[in-house]
C-alpha atoms as a PDB file:
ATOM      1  CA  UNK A   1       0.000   0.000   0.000  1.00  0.00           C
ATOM      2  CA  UNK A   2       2.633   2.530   0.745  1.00  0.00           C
ATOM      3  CA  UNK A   3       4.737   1.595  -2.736  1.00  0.00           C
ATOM      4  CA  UNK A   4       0.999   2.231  -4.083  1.00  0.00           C
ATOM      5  CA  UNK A   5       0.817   5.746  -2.829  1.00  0.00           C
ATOM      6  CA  UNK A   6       4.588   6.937  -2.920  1.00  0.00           C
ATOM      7  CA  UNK A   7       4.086   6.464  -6.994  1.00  0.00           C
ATOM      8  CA  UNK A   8       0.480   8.198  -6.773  1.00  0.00           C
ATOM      9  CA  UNK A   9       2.519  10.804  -5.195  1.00  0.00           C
ATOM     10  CA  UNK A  10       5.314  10.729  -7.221  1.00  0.00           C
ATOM     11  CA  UNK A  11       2.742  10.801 -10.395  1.00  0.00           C
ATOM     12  CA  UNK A  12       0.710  13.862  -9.178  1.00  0.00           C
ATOM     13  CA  UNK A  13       4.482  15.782  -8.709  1.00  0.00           C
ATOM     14  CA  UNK A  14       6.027  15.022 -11.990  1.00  0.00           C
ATOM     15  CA  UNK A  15       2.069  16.114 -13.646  1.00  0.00           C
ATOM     16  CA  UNK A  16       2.750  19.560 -12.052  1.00  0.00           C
ATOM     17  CA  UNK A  17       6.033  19.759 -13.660  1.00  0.00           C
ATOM     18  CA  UNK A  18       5.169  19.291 -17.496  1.00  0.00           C
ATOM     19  CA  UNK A  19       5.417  22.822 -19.224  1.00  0.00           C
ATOM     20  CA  UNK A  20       3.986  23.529 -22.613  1.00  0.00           C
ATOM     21  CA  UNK A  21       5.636  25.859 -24.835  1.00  0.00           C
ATOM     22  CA  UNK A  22       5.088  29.859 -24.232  1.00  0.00           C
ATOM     23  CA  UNK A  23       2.225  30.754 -27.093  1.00  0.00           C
ATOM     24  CA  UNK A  24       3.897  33.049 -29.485  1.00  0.00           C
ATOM     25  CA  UNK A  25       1.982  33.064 -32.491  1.00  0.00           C
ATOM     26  CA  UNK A  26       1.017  36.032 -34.128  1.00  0.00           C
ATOM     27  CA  UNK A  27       2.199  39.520 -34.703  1.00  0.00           C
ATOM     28  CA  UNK A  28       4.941  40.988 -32.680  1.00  0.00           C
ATOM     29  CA  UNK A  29       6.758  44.780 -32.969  1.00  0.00           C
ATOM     30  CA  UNK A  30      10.212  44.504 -32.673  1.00  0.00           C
ATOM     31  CA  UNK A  31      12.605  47.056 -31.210  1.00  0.00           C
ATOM     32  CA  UNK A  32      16.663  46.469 -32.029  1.00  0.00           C
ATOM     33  CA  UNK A  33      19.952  48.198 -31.412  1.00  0.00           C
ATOM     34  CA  UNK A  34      22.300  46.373 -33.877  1.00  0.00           C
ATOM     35  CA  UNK A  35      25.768  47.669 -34.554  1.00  0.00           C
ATOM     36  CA  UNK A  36      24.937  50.883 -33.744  1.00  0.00           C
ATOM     37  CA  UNK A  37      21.511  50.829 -36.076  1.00  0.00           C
ATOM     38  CA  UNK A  38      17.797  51.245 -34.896  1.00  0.00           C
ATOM     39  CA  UNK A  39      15.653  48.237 -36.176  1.00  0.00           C
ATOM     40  CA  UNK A  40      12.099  48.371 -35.608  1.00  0.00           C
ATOM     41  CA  UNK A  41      10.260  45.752 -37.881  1.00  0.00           C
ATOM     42  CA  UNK A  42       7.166  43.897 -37.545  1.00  0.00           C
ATOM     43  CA  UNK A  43       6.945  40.102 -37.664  1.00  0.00           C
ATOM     44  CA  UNK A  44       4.090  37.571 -38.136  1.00  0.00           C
ATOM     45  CA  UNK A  45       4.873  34.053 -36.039  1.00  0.00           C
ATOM     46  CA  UNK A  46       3.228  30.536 -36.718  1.00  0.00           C
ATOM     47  CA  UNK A  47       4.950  28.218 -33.953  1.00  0.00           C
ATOM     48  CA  UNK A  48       5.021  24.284 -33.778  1.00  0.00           C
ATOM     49  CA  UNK A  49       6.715  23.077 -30.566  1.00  0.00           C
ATOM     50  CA  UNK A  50      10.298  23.892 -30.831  1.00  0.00           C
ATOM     51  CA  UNK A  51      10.170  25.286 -34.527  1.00  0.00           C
ATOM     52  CA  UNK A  52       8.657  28.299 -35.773  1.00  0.00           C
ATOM     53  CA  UNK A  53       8.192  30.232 -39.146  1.00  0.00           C
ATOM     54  CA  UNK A  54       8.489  34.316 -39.003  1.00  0.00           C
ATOM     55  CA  UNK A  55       7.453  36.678 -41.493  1.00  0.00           C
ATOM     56  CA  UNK A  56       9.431  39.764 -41.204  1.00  0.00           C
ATOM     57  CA  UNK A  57       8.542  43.607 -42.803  1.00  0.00           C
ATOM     58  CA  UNK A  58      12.367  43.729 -43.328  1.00  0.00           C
ATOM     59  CA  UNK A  59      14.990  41.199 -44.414  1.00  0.00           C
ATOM     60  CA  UNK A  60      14.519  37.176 -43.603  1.00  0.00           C
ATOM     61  CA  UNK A  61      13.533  34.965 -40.595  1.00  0.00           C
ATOM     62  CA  UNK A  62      14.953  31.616 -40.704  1.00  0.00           C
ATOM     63  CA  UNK A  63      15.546  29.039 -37.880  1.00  0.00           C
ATOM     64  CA  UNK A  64      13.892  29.617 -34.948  1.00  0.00           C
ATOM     65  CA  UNK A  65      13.753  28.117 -32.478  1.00  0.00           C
ATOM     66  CA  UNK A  66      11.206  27.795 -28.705  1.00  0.00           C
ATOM     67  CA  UNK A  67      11.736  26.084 -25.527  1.00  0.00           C
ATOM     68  CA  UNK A  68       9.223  25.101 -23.309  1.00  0.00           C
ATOM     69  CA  UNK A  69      11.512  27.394 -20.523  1.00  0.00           C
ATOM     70  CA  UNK A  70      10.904  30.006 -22.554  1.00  0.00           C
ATOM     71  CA  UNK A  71      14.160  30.784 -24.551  1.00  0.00           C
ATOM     72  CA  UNK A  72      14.032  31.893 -28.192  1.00  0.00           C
ATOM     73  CA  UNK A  73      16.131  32.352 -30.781  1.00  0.00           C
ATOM     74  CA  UNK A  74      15.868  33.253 -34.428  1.00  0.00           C
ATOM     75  CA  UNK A  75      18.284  34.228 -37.307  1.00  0.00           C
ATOM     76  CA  UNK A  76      17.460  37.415 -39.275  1.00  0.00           C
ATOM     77  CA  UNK A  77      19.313  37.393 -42.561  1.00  0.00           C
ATOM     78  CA  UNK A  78      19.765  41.449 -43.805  1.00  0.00           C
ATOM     79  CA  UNK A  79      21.945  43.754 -46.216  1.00  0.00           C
ATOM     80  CA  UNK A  80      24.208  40.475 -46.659  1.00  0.00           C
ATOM     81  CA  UNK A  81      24.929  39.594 -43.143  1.00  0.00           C
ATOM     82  CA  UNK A  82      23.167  36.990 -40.550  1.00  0.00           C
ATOM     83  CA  UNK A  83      22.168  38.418 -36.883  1.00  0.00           C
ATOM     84  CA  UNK A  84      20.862  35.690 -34.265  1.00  0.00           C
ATOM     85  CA  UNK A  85      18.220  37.110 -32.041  1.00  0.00           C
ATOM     86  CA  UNK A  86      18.620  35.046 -28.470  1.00  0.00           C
ATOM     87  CA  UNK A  87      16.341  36.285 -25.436  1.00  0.00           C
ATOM     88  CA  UNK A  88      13.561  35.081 -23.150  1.00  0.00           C
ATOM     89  CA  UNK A  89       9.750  34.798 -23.897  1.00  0.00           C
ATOM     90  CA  UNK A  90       7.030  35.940 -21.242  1.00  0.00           C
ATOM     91  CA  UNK A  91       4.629  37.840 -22.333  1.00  0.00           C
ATOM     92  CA  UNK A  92       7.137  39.848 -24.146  1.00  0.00           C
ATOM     93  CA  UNK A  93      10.263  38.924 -25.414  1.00  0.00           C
ATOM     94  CA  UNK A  94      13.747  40.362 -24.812  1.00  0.00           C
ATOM     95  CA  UNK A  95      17.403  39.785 -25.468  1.00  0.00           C
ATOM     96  CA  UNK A  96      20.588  40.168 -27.127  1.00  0.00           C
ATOM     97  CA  UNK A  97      21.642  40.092 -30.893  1.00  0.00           C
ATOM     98  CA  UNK A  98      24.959  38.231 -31.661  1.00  0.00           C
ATOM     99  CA  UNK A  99      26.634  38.708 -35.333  1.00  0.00           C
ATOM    100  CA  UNK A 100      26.616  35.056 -36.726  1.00  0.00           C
ATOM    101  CA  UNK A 101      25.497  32.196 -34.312  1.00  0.00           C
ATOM    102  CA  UNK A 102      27.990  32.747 -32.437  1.00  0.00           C
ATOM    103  CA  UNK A 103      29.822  35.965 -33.278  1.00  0.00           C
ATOM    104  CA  UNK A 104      29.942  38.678 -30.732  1.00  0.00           C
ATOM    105  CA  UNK A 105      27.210  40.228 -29.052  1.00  0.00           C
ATOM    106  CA  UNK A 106      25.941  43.234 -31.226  1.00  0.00           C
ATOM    107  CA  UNK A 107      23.289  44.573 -29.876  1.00  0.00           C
ATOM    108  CA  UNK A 108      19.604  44.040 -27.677  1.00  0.00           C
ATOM    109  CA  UNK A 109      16.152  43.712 -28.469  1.00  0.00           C
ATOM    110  CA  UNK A 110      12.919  43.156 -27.478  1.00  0.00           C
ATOM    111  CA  UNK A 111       9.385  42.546 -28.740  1.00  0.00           C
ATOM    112  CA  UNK A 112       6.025  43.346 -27.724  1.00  0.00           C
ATOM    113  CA  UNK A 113       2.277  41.591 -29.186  1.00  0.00           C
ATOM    114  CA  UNK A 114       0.967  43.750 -31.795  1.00  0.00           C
ATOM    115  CA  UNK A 115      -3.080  44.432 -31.045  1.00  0.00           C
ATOM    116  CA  UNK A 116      -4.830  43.072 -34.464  1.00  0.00           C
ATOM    117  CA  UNK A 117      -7.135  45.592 -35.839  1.00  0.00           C
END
């Protein structure tokens, strides 16, 4: 009886610690300081679990990428170089901009949902 309830227990625990990925899908206004140059662009999000596809009002979107903690990261390909956008999801998003994947650090950023009209 007491292996019984030490797994009921031990069930009920490891149900409270399951996370599902943050919901990011939809539009998002992006603020960026990148080497020295303001980027404020607008990007539409369709996420799958740890993938997601980003439609950006400048340059490209390519790889990102969702935990279920909450970290992000995405590539934005412009003017012939790569930038990869690495930062925390709440109900905003912020972080830092590297030069490459793993270039130096570049710059910040941070997002906020855009209201749908």
């Amino acid at each position: 009886m007491k292996k019984v309830i030490f797994l009921l227990v031990l069930v009920i625990l490891l149900a409270g610690c399951v996370k599902s990925f943050p919901d990011i899908n939809g539009a998002w206004e992006v603020n960026a300081t990148v080497e020295g140059r303001v980027l404020n662009f607008n990007m539409g999000i369709t996420a799958e679990a740890y993938n997601f596809e980003a439609a950006s009002t400048i340059g490209l979107i390519r790889n990102g990428r969702l935990s279920k903690g909450g970290d992000i990261n995405f590539q934005l390909e412009l003017d012939g170089k790569t930038y990869t956008f690495y930062g925390q999801v709440s109900s905003s998003m912020s972080g830092f901009v590297r030069l490459g994947v793993a270039g130096d650090i570049v710059g910040y950023w941070n997002a906020e949902t855009r209201p749908t009209s």
